[in-house]
PDB file of N, CA and C in Angstrom:
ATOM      1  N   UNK A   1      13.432 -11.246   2.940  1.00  0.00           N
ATOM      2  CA  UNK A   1      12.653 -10.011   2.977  1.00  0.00           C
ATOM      3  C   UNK A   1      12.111  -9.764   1.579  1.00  0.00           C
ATOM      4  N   UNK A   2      10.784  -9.334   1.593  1.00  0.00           N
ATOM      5  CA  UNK A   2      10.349  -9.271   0.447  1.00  0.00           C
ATOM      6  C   UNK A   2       9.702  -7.303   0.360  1.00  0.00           C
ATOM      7  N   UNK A   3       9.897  -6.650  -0.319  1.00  0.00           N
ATOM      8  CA  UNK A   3       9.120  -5.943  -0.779  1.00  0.00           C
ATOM      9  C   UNK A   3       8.166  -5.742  -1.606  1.00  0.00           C
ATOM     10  N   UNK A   4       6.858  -5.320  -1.274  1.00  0.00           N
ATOM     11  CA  UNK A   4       6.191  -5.364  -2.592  1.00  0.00           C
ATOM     12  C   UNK A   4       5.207  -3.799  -3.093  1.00  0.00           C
ATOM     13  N   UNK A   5       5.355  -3.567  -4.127  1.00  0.00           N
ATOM     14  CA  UNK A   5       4.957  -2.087  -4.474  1.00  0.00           C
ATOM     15  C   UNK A   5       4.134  -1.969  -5.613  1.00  0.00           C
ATOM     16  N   UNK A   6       3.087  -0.943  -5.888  1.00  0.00           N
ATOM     17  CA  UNK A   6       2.656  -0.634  -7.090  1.00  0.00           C
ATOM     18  C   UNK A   6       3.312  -0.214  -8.322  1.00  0.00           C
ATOM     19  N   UNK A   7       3.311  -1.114  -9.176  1.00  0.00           N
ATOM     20  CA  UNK A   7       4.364  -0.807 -10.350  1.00  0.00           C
ATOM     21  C   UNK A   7       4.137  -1.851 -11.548  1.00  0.00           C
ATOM     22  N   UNK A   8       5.078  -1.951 -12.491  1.00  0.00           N
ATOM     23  CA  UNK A   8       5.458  -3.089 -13.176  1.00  0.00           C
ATOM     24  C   UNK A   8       6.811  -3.898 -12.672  1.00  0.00           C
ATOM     25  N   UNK A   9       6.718  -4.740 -13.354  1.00  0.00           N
ATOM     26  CA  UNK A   9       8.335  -5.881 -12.416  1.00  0.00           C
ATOM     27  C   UNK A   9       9.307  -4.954 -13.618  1.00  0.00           C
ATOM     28  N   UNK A  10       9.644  -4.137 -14.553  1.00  0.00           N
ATOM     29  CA  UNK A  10      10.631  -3.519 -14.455  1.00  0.00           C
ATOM     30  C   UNK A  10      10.914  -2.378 -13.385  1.00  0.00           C
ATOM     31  N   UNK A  11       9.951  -1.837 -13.034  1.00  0.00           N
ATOM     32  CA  UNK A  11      10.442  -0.887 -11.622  1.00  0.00           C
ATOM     33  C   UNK A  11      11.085  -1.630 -10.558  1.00  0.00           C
ATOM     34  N   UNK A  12      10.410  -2.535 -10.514  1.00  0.00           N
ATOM     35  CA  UNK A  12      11.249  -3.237  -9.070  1.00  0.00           C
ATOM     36  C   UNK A  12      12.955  -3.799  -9.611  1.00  0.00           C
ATOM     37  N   UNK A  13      12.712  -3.828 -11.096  1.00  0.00           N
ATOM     38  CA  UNK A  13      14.425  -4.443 -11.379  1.00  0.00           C
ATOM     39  C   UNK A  13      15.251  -3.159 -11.518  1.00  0.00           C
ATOM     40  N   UNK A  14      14.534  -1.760 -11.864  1.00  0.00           N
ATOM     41  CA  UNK A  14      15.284  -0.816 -11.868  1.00  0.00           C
ATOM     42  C   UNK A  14      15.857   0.207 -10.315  1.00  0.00           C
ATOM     43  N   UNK A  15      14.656  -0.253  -9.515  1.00  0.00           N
ATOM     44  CA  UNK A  15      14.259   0.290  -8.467  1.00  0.00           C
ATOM     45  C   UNK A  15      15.043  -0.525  -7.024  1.00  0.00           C
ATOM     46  N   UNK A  16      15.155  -2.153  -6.844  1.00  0.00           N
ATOM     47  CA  UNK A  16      15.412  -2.549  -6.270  1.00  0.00           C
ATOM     48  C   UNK A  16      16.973  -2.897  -6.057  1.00  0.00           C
ATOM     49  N   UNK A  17      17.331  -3.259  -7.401  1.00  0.00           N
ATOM     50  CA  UNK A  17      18.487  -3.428  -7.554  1.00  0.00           C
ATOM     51  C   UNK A  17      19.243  -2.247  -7.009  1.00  0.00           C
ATOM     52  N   UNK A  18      19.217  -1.012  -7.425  1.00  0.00           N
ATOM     53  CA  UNK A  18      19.988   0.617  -6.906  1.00  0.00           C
ATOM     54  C   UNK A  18      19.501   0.160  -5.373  1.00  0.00           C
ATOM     55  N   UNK A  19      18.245   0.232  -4.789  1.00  0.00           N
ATOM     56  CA  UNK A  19      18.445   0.715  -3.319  1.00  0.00           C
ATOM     57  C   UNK A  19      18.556  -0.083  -2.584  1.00  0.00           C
ATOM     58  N   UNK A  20      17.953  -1.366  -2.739  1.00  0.00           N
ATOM     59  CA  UNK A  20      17.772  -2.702  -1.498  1.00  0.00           C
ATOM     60  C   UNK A  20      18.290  -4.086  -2.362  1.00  0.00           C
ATOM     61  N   UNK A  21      19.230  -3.845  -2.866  1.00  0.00           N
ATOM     62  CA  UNK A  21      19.965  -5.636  -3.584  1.00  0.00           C
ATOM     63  C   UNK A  21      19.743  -6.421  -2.882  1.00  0.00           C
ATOM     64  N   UNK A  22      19.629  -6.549  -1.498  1.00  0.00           N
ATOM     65  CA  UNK A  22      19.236  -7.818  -0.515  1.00  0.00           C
ATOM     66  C   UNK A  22      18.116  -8.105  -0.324  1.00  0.00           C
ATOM     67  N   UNK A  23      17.385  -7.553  -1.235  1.00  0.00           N
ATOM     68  CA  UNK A  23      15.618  -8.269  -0.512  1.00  0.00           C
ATOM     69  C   UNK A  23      15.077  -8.050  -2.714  1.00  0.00           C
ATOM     70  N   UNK A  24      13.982  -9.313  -2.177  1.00  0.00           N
ATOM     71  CA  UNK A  24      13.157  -9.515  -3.360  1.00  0.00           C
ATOM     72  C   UNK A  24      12.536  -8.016  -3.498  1.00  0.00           C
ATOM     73  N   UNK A  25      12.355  -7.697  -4.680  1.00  0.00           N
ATOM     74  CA  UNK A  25      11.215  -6.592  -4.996  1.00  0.00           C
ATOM     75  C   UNK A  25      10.440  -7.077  -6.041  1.00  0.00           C
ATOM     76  N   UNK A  26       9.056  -6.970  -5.470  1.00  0.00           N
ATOM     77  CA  UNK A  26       7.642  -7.521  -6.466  1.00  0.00           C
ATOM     78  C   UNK A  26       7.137  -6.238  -6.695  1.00  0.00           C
ATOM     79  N   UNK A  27       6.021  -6.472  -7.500  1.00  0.00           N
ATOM     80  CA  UNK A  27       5.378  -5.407  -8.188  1.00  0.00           C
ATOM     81  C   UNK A  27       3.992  -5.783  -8.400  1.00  0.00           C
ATOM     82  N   UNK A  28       2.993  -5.130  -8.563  1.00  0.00           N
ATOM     83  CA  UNK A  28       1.471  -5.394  -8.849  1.00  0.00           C
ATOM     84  C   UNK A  28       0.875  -4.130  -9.078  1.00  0.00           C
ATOM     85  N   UNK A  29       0.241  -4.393 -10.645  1.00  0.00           N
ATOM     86  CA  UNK A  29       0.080  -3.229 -11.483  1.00  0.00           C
ATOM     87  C   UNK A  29      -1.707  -2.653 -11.184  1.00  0.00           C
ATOM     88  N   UNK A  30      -2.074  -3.410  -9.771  1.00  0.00           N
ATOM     89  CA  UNK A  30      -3.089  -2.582  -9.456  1.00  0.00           C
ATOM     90  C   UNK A  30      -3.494  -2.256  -7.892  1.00  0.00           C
ATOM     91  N   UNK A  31      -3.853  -2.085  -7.633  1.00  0.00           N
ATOM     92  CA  UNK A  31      -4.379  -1.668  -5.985  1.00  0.00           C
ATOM     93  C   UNK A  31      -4.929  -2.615  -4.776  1.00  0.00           C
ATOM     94  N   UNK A  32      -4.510  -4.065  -5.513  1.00  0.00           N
ATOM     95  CA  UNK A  32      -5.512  -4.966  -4.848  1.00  0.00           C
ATOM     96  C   UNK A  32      -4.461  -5.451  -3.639  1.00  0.00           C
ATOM     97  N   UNK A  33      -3.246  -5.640  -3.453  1.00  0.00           N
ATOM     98  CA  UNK A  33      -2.275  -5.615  -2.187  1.00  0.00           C
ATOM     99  C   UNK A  33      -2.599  -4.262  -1.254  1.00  0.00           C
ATOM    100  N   UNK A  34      -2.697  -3.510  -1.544  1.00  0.00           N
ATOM    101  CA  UNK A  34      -2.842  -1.683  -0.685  1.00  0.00           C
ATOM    102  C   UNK A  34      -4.295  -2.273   0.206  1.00  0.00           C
ATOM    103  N   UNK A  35      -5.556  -2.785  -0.551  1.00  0.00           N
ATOM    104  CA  UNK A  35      -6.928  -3.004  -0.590  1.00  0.00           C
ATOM    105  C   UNK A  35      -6.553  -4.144   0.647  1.00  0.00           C
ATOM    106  N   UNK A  36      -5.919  -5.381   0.058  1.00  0.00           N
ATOM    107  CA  UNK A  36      -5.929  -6.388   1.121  1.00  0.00           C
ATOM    108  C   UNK A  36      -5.082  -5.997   2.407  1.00  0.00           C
ATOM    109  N   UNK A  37      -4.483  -4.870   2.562  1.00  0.00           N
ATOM    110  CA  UNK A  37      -4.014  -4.706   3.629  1.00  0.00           C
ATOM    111  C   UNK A  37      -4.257  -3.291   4.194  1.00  0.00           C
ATOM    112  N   UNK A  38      -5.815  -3.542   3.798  1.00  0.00           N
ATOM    113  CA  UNK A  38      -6.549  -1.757   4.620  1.00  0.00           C
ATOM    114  C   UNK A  38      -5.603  -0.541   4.304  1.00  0.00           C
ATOM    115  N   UNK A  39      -5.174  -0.368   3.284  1.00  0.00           N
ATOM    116  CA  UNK A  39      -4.995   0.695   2.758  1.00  0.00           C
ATOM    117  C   UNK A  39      -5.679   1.707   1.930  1.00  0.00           C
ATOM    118  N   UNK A  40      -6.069   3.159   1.840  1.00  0.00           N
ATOM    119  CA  UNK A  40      -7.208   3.711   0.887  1.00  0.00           C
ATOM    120  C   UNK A  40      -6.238   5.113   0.395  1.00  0.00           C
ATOM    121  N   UNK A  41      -7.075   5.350  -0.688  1.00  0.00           N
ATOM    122  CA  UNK A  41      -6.628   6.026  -1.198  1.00  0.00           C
ATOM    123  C   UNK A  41      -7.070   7.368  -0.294  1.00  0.00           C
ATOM    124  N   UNK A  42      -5.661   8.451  -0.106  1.00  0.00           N
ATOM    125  CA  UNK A  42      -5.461   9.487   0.972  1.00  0.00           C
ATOM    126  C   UNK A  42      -6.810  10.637   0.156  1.00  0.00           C
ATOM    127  N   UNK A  43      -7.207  11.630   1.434  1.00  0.00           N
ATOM    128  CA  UNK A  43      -7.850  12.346   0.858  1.00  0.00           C
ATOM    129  C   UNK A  43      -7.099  13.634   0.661  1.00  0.00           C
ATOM    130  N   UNK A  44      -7.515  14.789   0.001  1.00  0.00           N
ATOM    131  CA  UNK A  44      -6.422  16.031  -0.463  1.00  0.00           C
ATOM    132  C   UNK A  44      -5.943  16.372   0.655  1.00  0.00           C
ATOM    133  N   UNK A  45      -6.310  16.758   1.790  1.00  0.00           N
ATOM    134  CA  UNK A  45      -5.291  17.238   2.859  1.00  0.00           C
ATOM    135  C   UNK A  45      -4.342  15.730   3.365  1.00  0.00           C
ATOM    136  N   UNK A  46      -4.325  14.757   3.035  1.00  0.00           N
ATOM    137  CA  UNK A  46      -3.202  13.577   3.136  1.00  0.00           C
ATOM    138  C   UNK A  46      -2.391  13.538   1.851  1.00  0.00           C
ATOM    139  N   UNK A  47      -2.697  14.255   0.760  1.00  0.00           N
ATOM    140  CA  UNK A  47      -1.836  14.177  -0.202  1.00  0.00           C
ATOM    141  C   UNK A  47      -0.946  15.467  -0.693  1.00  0.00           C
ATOM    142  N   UNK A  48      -1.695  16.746  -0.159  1.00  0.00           N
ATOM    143  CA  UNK A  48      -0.768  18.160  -0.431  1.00  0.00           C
ATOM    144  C   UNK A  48      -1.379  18.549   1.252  1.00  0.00           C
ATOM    145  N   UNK A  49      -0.493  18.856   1.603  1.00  0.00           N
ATOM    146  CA  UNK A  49      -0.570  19.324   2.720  1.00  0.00           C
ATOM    147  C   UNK A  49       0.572  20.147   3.441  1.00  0.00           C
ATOM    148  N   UNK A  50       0.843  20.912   4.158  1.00  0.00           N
ATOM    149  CA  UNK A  50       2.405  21.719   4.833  1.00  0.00           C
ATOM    150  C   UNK A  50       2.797  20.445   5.131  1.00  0.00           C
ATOM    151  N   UNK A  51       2.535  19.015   5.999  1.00  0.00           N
ATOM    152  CA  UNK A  51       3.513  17.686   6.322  1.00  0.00           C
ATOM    153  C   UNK A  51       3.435  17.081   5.485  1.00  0.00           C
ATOM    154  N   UNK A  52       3.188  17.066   3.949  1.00  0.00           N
ATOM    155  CA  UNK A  52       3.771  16.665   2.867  1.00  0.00           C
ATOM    156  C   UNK A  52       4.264  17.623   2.287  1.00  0.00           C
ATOM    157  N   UNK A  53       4.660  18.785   2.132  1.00  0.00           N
ATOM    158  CA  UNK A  53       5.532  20.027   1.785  1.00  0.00           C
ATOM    159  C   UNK A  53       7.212  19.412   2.407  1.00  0.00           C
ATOM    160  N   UNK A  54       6.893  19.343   4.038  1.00  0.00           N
ATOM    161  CA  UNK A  54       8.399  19.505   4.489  1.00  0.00           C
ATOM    162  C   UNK A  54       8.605  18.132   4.738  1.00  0.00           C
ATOM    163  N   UNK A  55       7.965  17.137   4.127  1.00  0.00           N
ATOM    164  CA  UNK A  55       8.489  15.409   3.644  1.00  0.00           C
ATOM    165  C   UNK A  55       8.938  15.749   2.471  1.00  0.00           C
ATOM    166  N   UNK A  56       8.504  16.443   1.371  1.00  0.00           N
ATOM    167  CA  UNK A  56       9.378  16.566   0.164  1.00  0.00           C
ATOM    168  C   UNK A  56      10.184  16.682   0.141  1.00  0.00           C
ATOM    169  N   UNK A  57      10.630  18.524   0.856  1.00  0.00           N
ATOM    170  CA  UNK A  57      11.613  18.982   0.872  1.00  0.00           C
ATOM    171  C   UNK A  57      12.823  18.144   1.464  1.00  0.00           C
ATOM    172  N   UNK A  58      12.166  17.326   2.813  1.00  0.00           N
ATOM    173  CA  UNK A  58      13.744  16.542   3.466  1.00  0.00           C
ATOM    174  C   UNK A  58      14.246  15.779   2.300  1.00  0.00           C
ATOM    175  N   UNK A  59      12.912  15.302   1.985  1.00  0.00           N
ATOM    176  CA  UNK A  59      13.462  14.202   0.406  1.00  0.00           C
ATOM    177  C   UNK A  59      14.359  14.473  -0.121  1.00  0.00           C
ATOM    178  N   UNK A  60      14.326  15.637  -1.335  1.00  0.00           N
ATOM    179  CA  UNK A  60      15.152  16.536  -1.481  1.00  0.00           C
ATOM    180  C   UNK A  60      16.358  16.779  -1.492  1.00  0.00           C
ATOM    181  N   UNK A  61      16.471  16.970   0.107  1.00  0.00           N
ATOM    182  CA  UNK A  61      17.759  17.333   0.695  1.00  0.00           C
ATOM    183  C   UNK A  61      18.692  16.342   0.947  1.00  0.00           C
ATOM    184  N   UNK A  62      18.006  14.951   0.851  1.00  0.00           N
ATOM    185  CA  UNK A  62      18.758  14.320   1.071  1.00  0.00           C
ATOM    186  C   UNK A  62      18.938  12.793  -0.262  1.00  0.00           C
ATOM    187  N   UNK A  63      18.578  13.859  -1.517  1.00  0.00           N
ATOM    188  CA  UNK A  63      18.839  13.681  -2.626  1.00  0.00           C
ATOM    189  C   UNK A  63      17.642  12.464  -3.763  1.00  0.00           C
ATOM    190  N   UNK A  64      16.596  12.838  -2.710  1.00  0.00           N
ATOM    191  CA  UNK A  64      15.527  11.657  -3.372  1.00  0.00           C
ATOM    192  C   UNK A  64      14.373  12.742  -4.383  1.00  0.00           C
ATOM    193  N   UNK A  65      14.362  12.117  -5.174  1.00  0.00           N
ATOM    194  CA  UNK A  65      13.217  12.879  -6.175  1.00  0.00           C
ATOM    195  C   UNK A  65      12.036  12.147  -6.895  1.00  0.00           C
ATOM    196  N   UNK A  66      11.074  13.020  -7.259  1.00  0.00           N
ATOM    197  CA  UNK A  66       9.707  11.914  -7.557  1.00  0.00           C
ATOM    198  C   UNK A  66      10.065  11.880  -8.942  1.00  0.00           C
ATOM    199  N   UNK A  67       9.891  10.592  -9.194  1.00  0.00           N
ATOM    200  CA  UNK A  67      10.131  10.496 -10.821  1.00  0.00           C
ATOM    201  C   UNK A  67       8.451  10.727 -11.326  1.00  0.00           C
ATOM    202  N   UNK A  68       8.313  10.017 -12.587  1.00  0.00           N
ATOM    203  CA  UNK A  68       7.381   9.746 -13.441  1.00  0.00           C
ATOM    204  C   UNK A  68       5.490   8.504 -11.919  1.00  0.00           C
ATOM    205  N   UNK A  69       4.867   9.874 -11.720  1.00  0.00           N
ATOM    206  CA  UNK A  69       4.054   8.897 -10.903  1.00  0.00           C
ATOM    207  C   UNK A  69       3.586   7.457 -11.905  1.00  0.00           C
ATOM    208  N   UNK A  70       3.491   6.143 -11.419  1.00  0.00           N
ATOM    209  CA  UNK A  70       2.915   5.001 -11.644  1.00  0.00           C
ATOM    210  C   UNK A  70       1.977   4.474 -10.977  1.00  0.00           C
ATOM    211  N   UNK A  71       0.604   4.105 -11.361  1.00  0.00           N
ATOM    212  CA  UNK A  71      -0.576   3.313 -10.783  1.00  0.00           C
ATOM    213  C   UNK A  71      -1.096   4.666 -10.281  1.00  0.00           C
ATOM    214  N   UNK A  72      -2.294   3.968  -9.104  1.00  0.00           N
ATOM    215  CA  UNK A  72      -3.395   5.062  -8.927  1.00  0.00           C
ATOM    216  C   UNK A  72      -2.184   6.111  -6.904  1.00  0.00           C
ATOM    217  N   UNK A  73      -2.169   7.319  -7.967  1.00  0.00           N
ATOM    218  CA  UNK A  73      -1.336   8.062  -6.669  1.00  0.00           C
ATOM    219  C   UNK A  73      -1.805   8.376  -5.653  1.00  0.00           C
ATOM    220  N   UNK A  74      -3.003   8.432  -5.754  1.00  0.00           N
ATOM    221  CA  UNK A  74      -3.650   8.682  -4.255  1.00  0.00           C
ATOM    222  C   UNK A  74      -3.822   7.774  -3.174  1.00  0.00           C
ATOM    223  N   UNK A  75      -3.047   6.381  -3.495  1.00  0.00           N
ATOM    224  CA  UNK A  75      -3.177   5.552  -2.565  1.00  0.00           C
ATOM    225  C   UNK A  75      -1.769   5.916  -1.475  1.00  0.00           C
ATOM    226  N   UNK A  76      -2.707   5.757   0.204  1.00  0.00           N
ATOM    227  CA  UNK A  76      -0.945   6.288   0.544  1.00  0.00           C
ATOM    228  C   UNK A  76      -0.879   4.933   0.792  1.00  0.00           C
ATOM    229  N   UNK A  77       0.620   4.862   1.546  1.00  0.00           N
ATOM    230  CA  UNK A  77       1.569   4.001   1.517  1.00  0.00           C
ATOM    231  C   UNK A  77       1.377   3.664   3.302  1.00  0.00           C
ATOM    232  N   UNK A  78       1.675   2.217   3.433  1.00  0.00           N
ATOM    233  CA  UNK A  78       1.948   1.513   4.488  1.00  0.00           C
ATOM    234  C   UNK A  78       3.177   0.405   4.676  1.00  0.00           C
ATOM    235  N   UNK A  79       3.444   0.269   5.700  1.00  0.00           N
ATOM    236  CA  UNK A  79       4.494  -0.527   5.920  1.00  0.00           C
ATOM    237  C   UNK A  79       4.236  -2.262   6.688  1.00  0.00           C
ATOM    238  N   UNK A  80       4.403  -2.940   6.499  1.00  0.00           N
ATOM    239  CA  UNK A  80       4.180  -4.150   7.136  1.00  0.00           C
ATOM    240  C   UNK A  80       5.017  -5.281   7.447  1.00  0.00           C
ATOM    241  N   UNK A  81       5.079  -5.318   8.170  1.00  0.00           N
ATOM    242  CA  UNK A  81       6.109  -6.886   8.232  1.00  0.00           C
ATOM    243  C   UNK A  81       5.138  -8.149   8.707  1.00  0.00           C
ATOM    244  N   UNK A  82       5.542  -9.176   7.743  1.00  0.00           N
ATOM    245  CA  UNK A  82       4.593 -10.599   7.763  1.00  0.00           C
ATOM    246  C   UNK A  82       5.986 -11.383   8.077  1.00  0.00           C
ATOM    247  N   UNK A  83       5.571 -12.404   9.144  1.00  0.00           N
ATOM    248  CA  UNK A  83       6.361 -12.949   9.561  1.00  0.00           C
ATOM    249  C   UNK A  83       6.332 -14.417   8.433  1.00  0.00           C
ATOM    250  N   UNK A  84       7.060 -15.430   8.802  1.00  0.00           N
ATOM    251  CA  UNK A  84       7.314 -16.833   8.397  1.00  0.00           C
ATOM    252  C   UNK A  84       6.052 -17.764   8.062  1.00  0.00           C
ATOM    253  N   UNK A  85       4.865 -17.286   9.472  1.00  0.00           N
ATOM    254  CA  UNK A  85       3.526 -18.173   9.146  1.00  0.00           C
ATOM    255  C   UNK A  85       2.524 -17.237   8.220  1.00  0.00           C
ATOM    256  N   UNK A  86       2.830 -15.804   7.735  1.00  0.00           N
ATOM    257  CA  UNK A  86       1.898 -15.003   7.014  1.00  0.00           C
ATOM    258  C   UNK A  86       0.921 -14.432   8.155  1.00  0.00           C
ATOM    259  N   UNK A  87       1.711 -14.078   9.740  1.00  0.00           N
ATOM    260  CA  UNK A  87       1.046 -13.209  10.164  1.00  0.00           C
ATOM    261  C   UNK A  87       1.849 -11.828  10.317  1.00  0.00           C
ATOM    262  N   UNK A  88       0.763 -10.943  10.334  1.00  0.00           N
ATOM    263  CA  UNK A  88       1.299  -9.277  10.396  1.00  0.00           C
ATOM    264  C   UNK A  88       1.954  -8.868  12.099  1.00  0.00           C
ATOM    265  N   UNK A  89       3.247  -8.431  12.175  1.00  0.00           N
ATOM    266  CA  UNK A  89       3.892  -8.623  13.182  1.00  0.00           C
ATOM    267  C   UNK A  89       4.152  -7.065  13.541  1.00  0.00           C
ATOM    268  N   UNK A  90       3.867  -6.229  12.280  1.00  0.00           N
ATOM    269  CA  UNK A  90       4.098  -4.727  12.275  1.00  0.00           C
ATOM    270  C   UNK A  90       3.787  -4.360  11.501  1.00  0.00           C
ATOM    271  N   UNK A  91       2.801  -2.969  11.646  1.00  0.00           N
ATOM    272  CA  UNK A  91       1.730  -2.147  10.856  1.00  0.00           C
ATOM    273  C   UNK A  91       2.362  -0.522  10.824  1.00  0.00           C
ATOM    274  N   UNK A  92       2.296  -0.253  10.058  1.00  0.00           N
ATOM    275  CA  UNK A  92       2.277   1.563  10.014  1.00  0.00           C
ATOM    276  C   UNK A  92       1.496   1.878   8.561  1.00  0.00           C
ATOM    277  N   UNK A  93       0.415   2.630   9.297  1.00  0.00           N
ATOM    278  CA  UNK A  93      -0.529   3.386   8.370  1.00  0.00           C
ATOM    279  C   UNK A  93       0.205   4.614   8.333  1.00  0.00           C
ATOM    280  N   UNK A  94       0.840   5.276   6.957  1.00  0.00           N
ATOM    281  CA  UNK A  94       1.202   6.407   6.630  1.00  0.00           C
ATOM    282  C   UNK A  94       0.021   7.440   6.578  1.00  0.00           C
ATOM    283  N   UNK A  95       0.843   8.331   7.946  1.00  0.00           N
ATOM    284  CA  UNK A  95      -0.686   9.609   7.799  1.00  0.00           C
ATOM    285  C   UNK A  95      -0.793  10.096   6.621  1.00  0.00           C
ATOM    286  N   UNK A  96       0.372  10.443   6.117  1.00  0.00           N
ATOM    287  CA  UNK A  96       0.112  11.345   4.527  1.00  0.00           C
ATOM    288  C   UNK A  96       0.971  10.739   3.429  1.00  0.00           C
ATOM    289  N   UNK A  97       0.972  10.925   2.632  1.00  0.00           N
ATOM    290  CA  UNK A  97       1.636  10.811   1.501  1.00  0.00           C
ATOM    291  C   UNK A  97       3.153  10.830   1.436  1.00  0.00           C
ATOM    292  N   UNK A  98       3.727  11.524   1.786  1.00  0.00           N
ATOM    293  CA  UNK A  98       5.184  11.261   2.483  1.00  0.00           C
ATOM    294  C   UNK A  98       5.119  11.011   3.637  1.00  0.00           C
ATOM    295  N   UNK A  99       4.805  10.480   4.676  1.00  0.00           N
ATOM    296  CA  UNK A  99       4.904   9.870   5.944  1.00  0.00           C
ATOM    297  C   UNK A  99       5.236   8.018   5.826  1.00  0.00           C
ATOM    298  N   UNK A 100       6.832   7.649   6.389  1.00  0.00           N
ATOM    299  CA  UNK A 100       6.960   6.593   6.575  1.00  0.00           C
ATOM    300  C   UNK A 100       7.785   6.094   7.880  1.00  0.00           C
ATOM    301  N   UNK A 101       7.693   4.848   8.046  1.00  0.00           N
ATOM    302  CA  UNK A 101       8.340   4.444   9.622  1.00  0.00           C
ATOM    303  C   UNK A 101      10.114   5.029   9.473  1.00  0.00           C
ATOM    304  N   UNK A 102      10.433   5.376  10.535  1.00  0.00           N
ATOM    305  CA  UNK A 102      11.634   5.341  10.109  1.00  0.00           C
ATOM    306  C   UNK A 102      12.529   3.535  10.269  1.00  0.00           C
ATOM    307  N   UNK A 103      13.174   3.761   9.559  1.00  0.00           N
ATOM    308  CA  UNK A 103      14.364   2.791   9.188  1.00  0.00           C
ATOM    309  C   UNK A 103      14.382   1.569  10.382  1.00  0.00           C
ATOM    310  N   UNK A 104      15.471   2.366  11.421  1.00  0.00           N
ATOM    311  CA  UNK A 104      15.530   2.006  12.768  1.00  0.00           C
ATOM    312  C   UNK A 104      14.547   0.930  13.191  1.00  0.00           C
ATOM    313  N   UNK A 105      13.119   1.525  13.840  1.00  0.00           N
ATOM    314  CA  UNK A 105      12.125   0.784  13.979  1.00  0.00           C
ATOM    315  C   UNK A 105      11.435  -0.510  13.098  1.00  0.00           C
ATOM    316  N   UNK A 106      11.846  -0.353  12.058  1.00  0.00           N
ATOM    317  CA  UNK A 106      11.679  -1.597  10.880  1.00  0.00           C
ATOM    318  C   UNK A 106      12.094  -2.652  11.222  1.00  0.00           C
ATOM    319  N   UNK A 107      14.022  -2.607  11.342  1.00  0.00           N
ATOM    320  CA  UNK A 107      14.825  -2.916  12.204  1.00  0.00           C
ATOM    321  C   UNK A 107      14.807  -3.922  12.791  1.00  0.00           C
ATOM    322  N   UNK A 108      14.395  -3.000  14.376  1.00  0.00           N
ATOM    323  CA  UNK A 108      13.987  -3.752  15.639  1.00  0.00           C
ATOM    324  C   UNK A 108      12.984  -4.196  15.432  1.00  0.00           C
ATOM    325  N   UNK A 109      11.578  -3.863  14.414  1.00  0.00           N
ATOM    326  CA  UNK A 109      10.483  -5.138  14.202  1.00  0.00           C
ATOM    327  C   UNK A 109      10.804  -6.249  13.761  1.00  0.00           C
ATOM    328  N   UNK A 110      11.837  -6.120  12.952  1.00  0.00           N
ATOM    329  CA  UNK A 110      11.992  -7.563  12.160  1.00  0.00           C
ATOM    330  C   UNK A 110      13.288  -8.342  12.990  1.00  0.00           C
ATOM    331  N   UNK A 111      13.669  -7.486  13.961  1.00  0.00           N
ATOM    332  CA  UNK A 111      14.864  -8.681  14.587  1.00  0.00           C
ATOM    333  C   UNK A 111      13.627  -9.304  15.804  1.00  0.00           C
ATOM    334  N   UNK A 112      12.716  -8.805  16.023  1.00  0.00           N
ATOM    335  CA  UNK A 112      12.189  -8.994  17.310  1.00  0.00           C
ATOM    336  C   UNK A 112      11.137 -10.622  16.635  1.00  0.00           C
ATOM    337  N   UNK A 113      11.149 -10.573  15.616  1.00  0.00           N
ATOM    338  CA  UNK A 113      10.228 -11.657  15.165  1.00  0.00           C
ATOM    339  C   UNK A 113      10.912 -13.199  15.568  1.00  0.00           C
ATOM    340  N   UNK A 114       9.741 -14.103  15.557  1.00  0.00           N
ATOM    341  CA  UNK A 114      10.429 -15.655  16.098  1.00  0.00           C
ATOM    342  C   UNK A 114      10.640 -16.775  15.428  1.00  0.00           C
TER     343      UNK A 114
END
């Protein structure tokens, strides 16, 4: 399993190591992964909005906080799983800015692959 995120490769060594030790974490210090996989940067009601208010807050509550933003922030976030031959097996376009798949469903995408 690979993750890959907007950052420098020390975020992913500071970042990956604490939450996901079992999977690679990459990094790319510009927008061109988000770009190759139809991602755009959200417009203001996808980036402050009341369903990014009460995505914060769960955040929050369940002890996650925004550090220092890195790269361009208005890009939202998507989820993907690429299988073994480099095809896309599972997509989620995040409606807003805090909107992501839950956990679970990740899951069952990636056990369901062949």
């Amino acid at each position: 399993v690979i993750s890959i995120a907007m950052g420098e490769p020390k975020h992913a060594e500071r970042y990956c190591g604490k939450l996901a030790p079992s999977i690679t974490c990459l990094t790319n210090e510009t927008t061109m992964p988000y770009e190759t996989y139809g991602l755009q940067q959200g417009k203001l009601g996808e980036l402050i909005s009341p369903a990014v208010m009460v995505a914060s807050v769960r955040a929050l509550s369940r002890g996650s906080s925004q550090g220092e933003a890195i790269g361009d922030v208005k890009m939202l976030p998507g989820t993907f799983i690429v299988d073994k031959n480099g095809i896309i097996q599972y997509v989620y376009y995040s409606k807003h800015a805090g909107n992501h798949p839950k956990i679970a469903d990740l899951i069952t995408a990636a056990h369901t692959l062949k």
